[in-house]
Protein backbone atom coordinates (compact mmCIF):
# COMPACT_ATOMS: atom_id res chain seq x y z
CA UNK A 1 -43.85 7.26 -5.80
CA UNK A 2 -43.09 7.98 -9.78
CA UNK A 3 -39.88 4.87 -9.58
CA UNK A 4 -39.03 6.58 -13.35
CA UNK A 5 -39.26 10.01 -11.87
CA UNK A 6 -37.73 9.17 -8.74
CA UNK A 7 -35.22 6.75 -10.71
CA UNK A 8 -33.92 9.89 -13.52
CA UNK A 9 -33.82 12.29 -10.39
CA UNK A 10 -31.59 9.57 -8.45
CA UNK A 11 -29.81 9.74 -12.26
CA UNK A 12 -29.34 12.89 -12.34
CA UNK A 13 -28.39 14.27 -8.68
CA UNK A 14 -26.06 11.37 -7.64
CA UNK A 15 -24.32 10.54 -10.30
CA UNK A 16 -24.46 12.71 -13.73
CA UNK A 17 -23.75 15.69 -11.31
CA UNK A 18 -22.13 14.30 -8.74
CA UNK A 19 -20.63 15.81 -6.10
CA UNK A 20 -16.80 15.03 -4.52
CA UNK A 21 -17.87 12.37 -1.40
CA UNK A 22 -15.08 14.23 0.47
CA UNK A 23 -12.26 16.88 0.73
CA UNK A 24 -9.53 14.88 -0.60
CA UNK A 25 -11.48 13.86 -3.62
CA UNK A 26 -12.50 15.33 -7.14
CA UNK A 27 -14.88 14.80 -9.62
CA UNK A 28 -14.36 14.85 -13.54
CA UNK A 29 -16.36 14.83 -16.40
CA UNK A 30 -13.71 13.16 -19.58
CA UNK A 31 -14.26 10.21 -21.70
CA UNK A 32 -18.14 9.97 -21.61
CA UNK A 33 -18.26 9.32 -17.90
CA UNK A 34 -18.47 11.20 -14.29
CA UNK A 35 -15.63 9.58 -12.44
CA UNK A 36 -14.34 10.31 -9.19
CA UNK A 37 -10.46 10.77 -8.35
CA UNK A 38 -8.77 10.85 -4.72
CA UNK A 39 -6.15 8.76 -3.01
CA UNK A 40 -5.81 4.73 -2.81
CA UNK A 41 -7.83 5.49 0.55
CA UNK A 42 -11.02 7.30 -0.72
CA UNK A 43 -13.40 5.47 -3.33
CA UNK A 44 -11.97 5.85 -6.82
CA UNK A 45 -14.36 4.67 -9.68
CA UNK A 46 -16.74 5.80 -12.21
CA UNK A 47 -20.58 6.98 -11.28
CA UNK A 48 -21.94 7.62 -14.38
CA UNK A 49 -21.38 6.74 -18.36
CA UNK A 50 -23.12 8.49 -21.38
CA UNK A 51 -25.48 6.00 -22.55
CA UNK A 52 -25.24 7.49 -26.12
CA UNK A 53 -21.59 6.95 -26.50
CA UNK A 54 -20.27 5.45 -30.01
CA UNK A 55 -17.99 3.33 -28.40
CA UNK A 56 -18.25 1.82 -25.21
CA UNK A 57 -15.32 0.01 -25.66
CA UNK A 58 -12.77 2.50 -26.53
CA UNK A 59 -14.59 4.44 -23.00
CA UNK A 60 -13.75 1.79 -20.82
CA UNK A 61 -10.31 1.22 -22.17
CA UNK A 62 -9.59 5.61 -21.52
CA UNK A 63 -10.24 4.97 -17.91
CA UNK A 64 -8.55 2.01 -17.29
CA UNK A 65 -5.57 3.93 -18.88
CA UNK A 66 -6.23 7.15 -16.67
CA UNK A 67 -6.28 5.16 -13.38
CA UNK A 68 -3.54 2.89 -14.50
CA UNK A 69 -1.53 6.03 -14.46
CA UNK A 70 -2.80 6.70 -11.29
CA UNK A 71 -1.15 3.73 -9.63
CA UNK A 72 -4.57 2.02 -7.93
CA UNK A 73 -7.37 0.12 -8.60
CA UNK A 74 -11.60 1.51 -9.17
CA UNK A 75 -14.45 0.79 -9.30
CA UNK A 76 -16.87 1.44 -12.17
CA UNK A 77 -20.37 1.30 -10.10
CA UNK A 78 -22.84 0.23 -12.64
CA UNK A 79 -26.79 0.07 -12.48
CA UNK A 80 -29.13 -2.31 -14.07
CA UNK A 81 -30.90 0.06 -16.40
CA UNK A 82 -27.21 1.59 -17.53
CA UNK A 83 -26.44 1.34 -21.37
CA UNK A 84 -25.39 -0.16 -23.38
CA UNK A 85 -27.01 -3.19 -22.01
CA UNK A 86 -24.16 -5.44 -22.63
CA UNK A 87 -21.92 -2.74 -20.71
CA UNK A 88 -21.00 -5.72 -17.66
CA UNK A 89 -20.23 -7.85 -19.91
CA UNK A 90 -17.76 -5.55 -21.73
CA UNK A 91 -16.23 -4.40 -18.65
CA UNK A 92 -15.57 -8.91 -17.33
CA UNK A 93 -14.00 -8.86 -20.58
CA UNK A 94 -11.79 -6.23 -20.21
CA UNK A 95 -10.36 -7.55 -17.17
CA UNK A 96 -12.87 -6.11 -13.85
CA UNK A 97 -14.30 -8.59 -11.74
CA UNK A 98 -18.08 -8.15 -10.61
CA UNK A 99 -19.20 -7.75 -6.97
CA UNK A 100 -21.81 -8.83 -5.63
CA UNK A 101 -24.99 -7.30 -7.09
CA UNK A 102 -27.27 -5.02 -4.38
CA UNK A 103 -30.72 -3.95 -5.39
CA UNK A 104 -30.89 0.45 -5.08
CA UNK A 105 -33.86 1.05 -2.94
CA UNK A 106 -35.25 4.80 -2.01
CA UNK A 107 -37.97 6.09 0.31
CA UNK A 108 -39.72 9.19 0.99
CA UNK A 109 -38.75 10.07 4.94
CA UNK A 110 -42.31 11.32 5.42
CA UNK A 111 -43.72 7.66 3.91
CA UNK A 112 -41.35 5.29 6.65
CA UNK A 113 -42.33 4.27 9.61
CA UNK A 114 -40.13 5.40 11.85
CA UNK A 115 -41.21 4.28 15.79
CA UNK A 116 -38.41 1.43 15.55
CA UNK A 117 -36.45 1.85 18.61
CA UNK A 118 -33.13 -0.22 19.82
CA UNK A 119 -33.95 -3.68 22.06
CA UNK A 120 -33.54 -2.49 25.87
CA UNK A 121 -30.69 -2.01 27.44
CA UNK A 122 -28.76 -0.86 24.36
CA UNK A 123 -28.74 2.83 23.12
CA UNK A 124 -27.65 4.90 20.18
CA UNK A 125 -24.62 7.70 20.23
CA UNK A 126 -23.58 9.91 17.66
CA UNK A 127 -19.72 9.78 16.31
CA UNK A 128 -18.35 13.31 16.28
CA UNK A 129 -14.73 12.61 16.84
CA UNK A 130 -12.48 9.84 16.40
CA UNK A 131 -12.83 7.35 19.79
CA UNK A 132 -16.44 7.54 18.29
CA UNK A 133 -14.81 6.79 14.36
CA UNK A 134 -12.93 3.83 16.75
CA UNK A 135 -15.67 2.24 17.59
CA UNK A 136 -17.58 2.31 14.06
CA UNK A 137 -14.50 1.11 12.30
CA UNK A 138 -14.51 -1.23 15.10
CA UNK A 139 -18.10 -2.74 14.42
CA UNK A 140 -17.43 -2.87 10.62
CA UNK A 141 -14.44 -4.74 10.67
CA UNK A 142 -16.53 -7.19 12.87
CA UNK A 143 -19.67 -7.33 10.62
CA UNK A 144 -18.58 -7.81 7.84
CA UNK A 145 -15.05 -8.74 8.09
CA UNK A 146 -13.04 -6.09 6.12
CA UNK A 147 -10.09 -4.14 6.86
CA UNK A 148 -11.71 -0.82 7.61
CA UNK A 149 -8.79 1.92 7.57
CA UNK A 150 -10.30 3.39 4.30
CA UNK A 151 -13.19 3.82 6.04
CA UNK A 152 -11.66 5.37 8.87
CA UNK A 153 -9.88 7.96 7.02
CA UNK A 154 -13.16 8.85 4.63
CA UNK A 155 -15.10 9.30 8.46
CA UNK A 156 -12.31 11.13 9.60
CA UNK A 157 -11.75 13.50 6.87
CA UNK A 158 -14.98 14.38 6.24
CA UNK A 159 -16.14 14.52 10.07
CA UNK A 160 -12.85 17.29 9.86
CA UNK A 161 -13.93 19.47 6.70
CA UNK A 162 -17.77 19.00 6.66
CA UNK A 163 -19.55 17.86 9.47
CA UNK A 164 -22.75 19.07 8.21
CA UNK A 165 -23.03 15.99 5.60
CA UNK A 166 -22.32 13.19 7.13
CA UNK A 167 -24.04 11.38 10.12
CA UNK A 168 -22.50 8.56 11.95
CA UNK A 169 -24.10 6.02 14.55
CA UNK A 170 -23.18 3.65 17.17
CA UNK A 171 -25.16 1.21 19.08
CA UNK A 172 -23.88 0.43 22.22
CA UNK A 173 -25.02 -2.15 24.79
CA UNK A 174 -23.14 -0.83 28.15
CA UNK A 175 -19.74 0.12 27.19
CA UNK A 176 -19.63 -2.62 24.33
CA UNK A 177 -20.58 -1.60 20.34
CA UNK A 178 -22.58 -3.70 19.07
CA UNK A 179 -24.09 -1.98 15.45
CA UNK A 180 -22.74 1.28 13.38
CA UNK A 181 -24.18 2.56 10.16
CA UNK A 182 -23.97 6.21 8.83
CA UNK A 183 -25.98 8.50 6.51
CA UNK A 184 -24.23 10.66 3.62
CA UNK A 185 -26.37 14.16 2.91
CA UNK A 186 -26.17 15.24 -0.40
CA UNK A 187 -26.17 19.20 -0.18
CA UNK A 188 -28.13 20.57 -3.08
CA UNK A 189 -30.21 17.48 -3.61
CA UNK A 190 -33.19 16.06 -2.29
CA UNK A 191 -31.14 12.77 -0.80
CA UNK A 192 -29.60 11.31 1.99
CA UNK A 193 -27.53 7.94 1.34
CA UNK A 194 -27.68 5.01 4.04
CA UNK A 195 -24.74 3.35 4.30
CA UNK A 196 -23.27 0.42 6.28
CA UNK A 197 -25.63 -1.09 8.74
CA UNK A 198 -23.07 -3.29 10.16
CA UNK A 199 -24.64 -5.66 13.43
CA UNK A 200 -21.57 -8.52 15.32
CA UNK A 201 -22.09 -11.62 15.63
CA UNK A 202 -24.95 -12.46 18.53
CA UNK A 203 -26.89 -9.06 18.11
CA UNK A 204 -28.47 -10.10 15.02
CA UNK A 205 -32.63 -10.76 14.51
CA UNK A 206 -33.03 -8.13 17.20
CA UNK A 207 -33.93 -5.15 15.65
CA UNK A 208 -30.83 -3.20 15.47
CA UNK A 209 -30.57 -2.72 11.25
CA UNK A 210 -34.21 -1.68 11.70
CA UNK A 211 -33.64 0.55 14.67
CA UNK A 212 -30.57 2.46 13.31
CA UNK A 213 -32.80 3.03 9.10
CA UNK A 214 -35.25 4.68 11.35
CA UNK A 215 -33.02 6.93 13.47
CA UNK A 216 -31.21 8.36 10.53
CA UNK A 217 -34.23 8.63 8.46
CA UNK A 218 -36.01 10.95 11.05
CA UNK A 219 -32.37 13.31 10.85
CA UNK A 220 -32.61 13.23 7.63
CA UNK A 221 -36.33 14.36 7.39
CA UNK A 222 -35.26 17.18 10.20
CA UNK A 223 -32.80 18.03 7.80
CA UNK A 224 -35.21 18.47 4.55
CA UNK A 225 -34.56 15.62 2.66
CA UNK A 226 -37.10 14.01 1.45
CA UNK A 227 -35.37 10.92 -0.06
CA UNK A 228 -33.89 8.34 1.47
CA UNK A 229 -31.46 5.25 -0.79
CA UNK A 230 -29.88 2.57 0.05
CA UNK A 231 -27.55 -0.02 -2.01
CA UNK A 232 -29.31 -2.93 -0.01
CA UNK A 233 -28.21 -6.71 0.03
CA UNK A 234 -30.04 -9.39 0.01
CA UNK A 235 -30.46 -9.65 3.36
CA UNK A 236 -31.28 -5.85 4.05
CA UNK A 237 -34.29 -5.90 1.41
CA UNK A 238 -36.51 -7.81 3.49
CA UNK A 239 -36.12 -5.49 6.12
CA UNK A 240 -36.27 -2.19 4.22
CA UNK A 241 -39.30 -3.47 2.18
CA UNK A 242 -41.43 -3.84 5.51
CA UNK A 243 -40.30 -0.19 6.38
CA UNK A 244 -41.32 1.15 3.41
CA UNK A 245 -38.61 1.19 0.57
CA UNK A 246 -39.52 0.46 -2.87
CA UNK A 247 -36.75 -1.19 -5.13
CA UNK A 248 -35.69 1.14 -8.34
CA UNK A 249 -33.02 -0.96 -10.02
CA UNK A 250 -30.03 -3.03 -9.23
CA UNK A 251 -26.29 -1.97 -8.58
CA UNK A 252 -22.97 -4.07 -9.44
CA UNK A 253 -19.78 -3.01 -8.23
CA UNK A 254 -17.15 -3.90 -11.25
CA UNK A 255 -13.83 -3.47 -9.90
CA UNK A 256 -10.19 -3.36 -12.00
CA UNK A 257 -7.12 -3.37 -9.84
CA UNK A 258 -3.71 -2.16 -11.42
């Protein structure tokens, strides 16, 4: 894999001309950045900046005025190779707080290895339909300890108006779920976004996160995508290393509330 290549396509299709992540949302172009715009439920933040702006500053303090009037907090999602390079440290000072930093991470489909399959006795179903959204929400709120009604009503919405870009997964063992993740296509580009990879407490270290990268990366290779990223934490990289993923650059979530 070219990672520059590979890094300025990433660039390019997901964020300079990105695409609403849903029906209730919008994107804009204003200010020297690609932000997107949607209710205090959907993600609201910036995706992309124009790394030749004059004036970074004045940039960040037109969209902190344009969501202020908004009435809700963003996010502006910012990479490690982003510019200017002092741009985080600009944005602590003007009041957002830094999340924790992931490392972006992409695959070819047709490079992974793929023959991971769920520990016996458990078994994977696809959510098409809310008692399915349930049980995702469910596991999420579990894993990782966040209220997950945003969540729910991104799933549900977009389950509702396009069906045909968005896969969701459940692990269950019996009755009980026990891991959820989903996988975001990207009509028009050449990737397909992992997201979530949530596992409760006592299924962990048994394959699960492994089992549920490889299911959705052989969809998404049935689907014609040939790229496959994920904003992984540290405990993820390990894990998507050995399947194959190759890290391009890190990702920070800066967030300002209102």
């Amino acid at each position: 894999m070219d990672h520059t290549a590979v890094l300025a396509l990433h660039d390019r299709d997901l964020r300079a001309d990105a695409r609403p992540d849903g029906p209730g949302t919008r994107v804009e172009r204003a200010g020297g950045v690609v932000r997107q715009v949607g209710s205090p439920r959907d993600w609201n933040g910036v995706l992309w900046s124009d790394p030749d702006v004059a004036d970074a500053d004045a940039m960040i303090a037109e969209q902190m005025a344009f969501f202020r009037e908004s009435g809700h907090g963003f996010e502006w999602k910012l990479y490690g190779h982003d510019r200017p390079a002092d741009l985080g440290r600009r944005l602590r000072k003007a009041g957002f707080t830094p999340g924790p930093e992931e490392t972006l991470m992409v695959a070819e489909a047709a490079d992974l290895d793929l023959d991971a399959e769920p520990p016996a006795g458990v078994r994977l179903r696809e959510v098409t339909d809310a008692a399915g959204v349930d049980l995702l929400v469910g596991v999420h709120e579990k894993a990782f300890g966040t209220d997950g009604s945003a969540l729910r009503h991104r799933l549900l919405a977009r389950l509702a108006a396009e069906p045909d870009t968005v896969v969701a997964v459940v692990a269950l063992a019996g009755d009980a779920p026990v891991s959820a993740a989903r996988m975001e296509l990207v009509p028009g580009t050449g990737f397909a976004g992992l997201w979530g990879g949530g596992t409760v407490g006592g299924w962990r270290g048994r394959g699960l996160y492994r089992a549920l990268v490889a299911h959705r990366a052989r969809l998404a290779a049935d689907h014609g995508y040939r790229y496959l990223q994920v904003d992984a934490s540290n405990q993820s990289r390990p894990i998507l290393e050995r399947l194959g993923f190759t890290p391009l650059t890190t990702t920070t979530p800066y967030v300002h509330e209102p």
